[in-house]
PDB file of N, CA and C in Angstrom:
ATOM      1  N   UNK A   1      16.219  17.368  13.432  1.00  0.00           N
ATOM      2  CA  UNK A   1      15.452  17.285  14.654  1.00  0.00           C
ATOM      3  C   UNK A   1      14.180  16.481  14.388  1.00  0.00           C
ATOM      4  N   UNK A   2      13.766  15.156  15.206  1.00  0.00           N
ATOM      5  CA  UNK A   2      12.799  14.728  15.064  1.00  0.00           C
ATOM      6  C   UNK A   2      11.208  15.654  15.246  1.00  0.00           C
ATOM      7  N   UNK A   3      10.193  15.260  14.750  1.00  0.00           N
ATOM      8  CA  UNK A   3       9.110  15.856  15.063  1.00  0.00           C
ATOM      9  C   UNK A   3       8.476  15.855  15.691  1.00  0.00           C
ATOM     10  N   UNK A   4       7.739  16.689  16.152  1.00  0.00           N
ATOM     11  CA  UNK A   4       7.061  16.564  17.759  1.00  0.00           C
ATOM     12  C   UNK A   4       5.665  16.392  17.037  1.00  0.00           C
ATOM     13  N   UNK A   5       4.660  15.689  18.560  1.00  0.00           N
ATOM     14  CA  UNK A   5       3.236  15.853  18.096  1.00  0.00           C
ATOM     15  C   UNK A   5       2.884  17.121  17.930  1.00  0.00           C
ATOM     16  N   UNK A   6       2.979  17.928  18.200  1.00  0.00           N
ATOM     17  CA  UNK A   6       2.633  19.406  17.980  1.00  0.00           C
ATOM     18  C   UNK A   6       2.792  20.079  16.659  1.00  0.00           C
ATOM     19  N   UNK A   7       3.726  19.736  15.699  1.00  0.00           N
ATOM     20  CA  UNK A   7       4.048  20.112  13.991  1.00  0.00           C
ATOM     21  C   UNK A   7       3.154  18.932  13.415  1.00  0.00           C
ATOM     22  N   UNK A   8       3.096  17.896  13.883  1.00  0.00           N
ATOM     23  CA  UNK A   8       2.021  17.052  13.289  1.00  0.00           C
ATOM     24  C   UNK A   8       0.876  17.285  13.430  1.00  0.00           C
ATOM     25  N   UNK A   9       0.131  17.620  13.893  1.00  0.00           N
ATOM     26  CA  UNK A   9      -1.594  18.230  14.502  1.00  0.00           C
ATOM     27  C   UNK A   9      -1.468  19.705  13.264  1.00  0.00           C
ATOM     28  N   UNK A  10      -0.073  20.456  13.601  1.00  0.00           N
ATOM     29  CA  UNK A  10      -0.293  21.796  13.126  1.00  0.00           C
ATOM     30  C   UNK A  10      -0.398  21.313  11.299  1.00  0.00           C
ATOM     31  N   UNK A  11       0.354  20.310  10.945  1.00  0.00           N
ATOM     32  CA  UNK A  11       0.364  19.947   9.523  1.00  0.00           C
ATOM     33  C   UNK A  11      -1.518  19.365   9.574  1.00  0.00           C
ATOM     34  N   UNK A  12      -1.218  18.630  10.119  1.00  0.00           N
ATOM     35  CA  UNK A  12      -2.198  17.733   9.732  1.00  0.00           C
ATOM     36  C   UNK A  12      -3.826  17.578   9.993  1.00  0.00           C
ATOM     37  N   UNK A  13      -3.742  18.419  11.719  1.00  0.00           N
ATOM     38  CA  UNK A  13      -4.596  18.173  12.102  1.00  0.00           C
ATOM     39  C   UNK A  13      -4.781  17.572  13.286  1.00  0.00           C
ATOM     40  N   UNK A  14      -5.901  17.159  13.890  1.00  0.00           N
ATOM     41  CA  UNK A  14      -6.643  15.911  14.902  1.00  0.00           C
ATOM     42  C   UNK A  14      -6.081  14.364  14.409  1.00  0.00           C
ATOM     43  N   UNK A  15      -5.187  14.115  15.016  1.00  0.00           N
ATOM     44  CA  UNK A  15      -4.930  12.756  14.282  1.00  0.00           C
ATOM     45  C   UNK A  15      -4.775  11.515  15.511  1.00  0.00           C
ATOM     46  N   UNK A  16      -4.972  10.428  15.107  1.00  0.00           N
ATOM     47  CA  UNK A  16      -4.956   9.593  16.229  1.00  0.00           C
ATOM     48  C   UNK A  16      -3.713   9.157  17.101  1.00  0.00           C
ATOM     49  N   UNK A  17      -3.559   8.423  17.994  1.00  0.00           N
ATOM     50  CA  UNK A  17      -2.174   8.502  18.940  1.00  0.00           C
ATOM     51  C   UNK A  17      -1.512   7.233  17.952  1.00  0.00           C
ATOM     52  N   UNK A  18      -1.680   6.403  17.041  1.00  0.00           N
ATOM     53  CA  UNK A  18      -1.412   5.337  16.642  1.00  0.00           C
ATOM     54  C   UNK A  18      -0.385   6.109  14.941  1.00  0.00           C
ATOM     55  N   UNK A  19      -1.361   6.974  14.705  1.00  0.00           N
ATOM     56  CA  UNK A  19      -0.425   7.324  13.829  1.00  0.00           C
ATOM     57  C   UNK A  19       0.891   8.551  14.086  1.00  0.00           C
ATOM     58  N   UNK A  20       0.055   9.220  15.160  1.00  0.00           N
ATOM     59  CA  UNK A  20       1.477  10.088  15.826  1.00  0.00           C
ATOM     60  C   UNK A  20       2.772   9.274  15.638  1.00  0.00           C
ATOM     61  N   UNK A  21       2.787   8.290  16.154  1.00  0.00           N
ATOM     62  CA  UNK A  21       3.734   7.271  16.926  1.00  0.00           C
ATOM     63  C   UNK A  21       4.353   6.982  15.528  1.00  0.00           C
ATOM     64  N   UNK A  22       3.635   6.150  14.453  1.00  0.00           N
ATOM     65  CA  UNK A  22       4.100   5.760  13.390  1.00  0.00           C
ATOM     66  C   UNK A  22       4.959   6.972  12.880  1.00  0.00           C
ATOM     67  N   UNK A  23       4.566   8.211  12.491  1.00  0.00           N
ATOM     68  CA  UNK A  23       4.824   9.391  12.135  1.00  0.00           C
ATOM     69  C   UNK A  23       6.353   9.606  12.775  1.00  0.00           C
ATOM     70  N   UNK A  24       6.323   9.755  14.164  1.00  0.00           N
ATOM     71  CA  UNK A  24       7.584  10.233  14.769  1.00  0.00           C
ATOM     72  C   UNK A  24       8.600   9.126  14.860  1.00  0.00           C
ATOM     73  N   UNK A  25       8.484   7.484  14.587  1.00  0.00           N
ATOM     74  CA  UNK A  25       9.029   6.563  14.118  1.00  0.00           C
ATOM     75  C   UNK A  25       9.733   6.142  13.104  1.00  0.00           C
ATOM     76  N   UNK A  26       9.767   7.424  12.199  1.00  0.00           N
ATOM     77  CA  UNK A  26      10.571   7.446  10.861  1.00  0.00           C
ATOM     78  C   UNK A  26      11.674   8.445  11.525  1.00  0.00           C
ATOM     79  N   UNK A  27      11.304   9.457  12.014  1.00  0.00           N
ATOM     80  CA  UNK A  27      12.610   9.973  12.407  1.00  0.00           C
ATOM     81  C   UNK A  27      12.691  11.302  11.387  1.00  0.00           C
ATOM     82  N   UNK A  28      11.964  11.580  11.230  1.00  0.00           N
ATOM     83  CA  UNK A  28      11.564  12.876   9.671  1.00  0.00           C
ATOM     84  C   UNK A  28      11.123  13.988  10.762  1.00  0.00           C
ATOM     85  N   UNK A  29      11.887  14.937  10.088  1.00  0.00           N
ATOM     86  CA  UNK A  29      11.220  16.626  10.847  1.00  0.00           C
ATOM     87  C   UNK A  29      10.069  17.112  10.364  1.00  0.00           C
ATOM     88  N   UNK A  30       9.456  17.933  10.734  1.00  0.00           N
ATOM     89  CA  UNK A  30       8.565  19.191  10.423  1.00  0.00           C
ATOM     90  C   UNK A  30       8.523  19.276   9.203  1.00  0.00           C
ATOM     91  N   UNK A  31      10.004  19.758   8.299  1.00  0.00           N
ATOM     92  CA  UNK A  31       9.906  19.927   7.299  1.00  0.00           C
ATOM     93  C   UNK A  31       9.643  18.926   6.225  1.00  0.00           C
ATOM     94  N   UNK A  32      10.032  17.577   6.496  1.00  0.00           N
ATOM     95  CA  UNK A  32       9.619  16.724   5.966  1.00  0.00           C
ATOM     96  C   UNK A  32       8.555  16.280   6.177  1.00  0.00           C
ATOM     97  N   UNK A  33       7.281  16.566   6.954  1.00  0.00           N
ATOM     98  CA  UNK A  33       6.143  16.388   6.862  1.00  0.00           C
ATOM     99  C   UNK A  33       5.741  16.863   5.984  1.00  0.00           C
ATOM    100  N   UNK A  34       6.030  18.597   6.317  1.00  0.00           N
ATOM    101  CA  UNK A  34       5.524  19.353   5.302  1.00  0.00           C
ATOM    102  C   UNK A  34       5.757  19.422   3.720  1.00  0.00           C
ATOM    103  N   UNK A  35       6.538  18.833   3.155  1.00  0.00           N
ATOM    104  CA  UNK A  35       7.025  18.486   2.197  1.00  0.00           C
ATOM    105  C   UNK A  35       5.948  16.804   1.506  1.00  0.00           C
ATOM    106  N   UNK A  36       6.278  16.008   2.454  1.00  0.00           N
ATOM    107  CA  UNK A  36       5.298  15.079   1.736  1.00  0.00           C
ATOM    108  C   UNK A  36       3.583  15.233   1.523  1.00  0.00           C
ATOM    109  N   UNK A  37       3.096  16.284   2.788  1.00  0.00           N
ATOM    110  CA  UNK A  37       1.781  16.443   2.517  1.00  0.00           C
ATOM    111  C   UNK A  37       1.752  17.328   1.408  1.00  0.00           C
ATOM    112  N   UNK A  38       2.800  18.398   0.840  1.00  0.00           N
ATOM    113  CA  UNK A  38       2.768  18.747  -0.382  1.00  0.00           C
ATOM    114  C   UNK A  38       2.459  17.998  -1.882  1.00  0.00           C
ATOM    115  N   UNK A  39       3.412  16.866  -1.674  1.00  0.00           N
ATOM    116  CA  UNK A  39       3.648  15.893  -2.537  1.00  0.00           C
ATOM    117  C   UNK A  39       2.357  15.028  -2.904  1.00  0.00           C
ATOM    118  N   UNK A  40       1.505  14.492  -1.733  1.00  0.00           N
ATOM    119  CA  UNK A  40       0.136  14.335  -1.369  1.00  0.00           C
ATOM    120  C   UNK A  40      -0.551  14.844  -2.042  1.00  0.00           C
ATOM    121  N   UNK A  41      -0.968  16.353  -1.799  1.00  0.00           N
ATOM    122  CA  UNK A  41      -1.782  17.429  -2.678  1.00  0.00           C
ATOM    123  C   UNK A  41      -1.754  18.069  -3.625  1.00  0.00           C
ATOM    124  N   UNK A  42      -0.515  17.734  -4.305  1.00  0.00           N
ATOM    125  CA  UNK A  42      -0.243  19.160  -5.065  1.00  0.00           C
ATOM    126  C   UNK A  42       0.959  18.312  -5.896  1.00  0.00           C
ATOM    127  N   UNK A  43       1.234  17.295  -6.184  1.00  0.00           N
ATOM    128  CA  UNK A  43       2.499  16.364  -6.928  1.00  0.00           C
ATOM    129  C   UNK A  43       2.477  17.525  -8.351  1.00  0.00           C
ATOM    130  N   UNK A  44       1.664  17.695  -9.395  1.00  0.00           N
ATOM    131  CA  UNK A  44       1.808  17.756 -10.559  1.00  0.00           C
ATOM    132  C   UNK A  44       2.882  19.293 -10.354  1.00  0.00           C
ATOM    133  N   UNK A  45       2.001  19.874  -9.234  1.00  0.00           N
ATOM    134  CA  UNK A  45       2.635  21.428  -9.423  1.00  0.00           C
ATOM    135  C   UNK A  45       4.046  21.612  -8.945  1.00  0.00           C
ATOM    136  N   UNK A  46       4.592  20.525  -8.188  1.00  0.00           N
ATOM    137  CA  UNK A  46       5.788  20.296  -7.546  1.00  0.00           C
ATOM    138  C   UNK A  46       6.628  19.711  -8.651  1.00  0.00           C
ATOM    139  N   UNK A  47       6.149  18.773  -9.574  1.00  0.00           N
ATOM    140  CA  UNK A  47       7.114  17.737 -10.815  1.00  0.00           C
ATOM    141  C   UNK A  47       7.642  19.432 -11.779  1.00  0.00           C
ATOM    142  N   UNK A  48       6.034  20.344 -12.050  1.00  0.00           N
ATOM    143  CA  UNK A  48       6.248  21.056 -12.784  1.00  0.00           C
ATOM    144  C   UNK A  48       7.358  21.834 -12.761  1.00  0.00           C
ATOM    145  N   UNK A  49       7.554  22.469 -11.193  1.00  0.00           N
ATOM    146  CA  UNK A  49       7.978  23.269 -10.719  1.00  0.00           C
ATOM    147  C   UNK A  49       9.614  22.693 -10.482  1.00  0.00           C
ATOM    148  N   UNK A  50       9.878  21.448 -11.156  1.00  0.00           N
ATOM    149  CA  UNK A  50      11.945  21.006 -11.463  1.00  0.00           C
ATOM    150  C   UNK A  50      11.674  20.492 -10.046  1.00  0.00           C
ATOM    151  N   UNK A  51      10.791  20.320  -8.617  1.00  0.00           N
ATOM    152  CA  UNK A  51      11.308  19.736  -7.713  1.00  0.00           C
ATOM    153  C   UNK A  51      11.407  18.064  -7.793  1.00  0.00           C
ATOM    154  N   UNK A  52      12.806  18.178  -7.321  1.00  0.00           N
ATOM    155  CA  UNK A  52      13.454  16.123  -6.983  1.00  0.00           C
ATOM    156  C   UNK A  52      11.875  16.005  -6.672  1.00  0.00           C
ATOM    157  N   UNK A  53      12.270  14.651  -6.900  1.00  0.00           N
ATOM    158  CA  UNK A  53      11.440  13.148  -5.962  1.00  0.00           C
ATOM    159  C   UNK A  53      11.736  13.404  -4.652  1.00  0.00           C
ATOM    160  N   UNK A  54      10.812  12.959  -4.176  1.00  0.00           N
ATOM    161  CA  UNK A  54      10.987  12.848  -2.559  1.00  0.00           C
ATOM    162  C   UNK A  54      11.800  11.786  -2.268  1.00  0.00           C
ATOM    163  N   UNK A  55      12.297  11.796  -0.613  1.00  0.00           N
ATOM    164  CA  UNK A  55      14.167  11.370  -0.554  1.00  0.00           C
ATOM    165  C   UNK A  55      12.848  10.178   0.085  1.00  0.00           C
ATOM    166  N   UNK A  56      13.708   9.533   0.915  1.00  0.00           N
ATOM    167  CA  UNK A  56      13.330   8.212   1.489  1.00  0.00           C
ATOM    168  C   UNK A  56      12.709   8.174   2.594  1.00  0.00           C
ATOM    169  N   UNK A  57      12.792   9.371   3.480  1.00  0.00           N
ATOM    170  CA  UNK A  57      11.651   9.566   5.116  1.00  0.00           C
ATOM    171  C   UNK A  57      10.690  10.371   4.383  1.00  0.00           C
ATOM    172  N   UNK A  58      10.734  11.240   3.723  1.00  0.00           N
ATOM    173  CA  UNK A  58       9.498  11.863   3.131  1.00  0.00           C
ATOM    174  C   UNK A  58       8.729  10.507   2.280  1.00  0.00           C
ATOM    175  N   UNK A  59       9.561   9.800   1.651  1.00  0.00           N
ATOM    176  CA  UNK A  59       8.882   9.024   0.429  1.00  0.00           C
ATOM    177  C   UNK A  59       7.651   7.760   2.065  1.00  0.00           C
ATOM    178  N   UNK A  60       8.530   7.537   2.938  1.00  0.00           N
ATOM    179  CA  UNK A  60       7.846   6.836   4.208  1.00  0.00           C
ATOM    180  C   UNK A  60       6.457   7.502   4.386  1.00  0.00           C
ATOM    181  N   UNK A  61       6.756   9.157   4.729  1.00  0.00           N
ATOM    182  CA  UNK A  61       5.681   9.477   5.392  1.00  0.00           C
ATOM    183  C   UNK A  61       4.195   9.836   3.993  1.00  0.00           C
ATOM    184  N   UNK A  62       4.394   9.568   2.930  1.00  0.00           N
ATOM    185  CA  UNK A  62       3.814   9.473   2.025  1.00  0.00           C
ATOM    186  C   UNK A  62       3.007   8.896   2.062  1.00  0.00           C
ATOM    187  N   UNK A  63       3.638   7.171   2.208  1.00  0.00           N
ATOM    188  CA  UNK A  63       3.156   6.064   2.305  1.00  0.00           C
ATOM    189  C   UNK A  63       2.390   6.021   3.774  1.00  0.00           C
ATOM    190  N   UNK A  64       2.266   6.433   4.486  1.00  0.00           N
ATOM    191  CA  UNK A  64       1.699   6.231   5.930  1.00  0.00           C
ATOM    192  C   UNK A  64       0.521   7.446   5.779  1.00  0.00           C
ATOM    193  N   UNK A  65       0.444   8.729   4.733  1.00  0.00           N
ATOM    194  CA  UNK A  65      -0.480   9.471   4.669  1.00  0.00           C
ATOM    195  C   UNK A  65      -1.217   9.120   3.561  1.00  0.00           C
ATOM    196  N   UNK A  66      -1.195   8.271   2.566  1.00  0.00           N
ATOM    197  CA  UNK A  66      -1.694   8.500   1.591  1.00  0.00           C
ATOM    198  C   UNK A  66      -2.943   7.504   1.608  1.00  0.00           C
ATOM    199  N   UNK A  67      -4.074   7.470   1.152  1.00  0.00           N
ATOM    200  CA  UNK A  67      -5.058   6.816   1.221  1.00  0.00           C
ATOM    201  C   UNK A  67      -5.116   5.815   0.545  1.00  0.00           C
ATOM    202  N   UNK A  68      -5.477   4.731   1.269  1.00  0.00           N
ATOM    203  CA  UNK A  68      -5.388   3.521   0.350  1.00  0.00           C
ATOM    204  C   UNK A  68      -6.293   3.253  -0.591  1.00  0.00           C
ATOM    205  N   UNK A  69      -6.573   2.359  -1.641  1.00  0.00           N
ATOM    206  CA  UNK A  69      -6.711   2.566  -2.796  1.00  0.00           C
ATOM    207  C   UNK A  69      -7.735   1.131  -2.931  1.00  0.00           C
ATOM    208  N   UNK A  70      -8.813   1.333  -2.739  1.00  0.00           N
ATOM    209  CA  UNK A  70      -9.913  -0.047  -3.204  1.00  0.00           C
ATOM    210  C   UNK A  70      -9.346  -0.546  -3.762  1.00  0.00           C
ATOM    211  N   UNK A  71      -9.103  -2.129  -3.896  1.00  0.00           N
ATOM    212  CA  UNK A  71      -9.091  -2.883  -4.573  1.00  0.00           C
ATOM    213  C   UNK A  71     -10.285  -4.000  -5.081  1.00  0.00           C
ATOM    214  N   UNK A  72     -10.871  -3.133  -6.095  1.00  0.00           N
ATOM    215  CA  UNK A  72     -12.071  -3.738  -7.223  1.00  0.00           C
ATOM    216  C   UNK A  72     -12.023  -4.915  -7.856  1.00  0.00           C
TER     217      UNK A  72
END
């Protein structure tokens, strides 16, 4: 089941209408939100813990949450 704005706000927060859109454009559920903002916060305790790599809509919504990175 795709995700509604409503599991996104509840994951995430106040977020803008530009990334809603991007977000529900992968086609990833709830649970796969919740899963990559894990991955986001908490990677070491997840590798520790024997969990896979994230599949390919989680590995998306990663990339669309994760903060970009100065380039110095």
């Amino acid at each position: 089941m795709a995700i509604r704005r409503e599991e996104i706000v509840s994951v995430l927060g106040p977020v803008d209408d530009e990334l809603v859109a991007e977000l529900m454009e992968i086609g990833a559920s709830g649970a796969d939100l919740r899963e990559a903002w894990g991955w986001l916060h908490n990677d070491e305790a997840l590798m520790g813990a024997g969990r896979p790599l994230p599949g390919t809509r989680v590995g998306k919504l990663i990339e669309l949450l994760a903060p970009e990175e100065d380039e110095a």
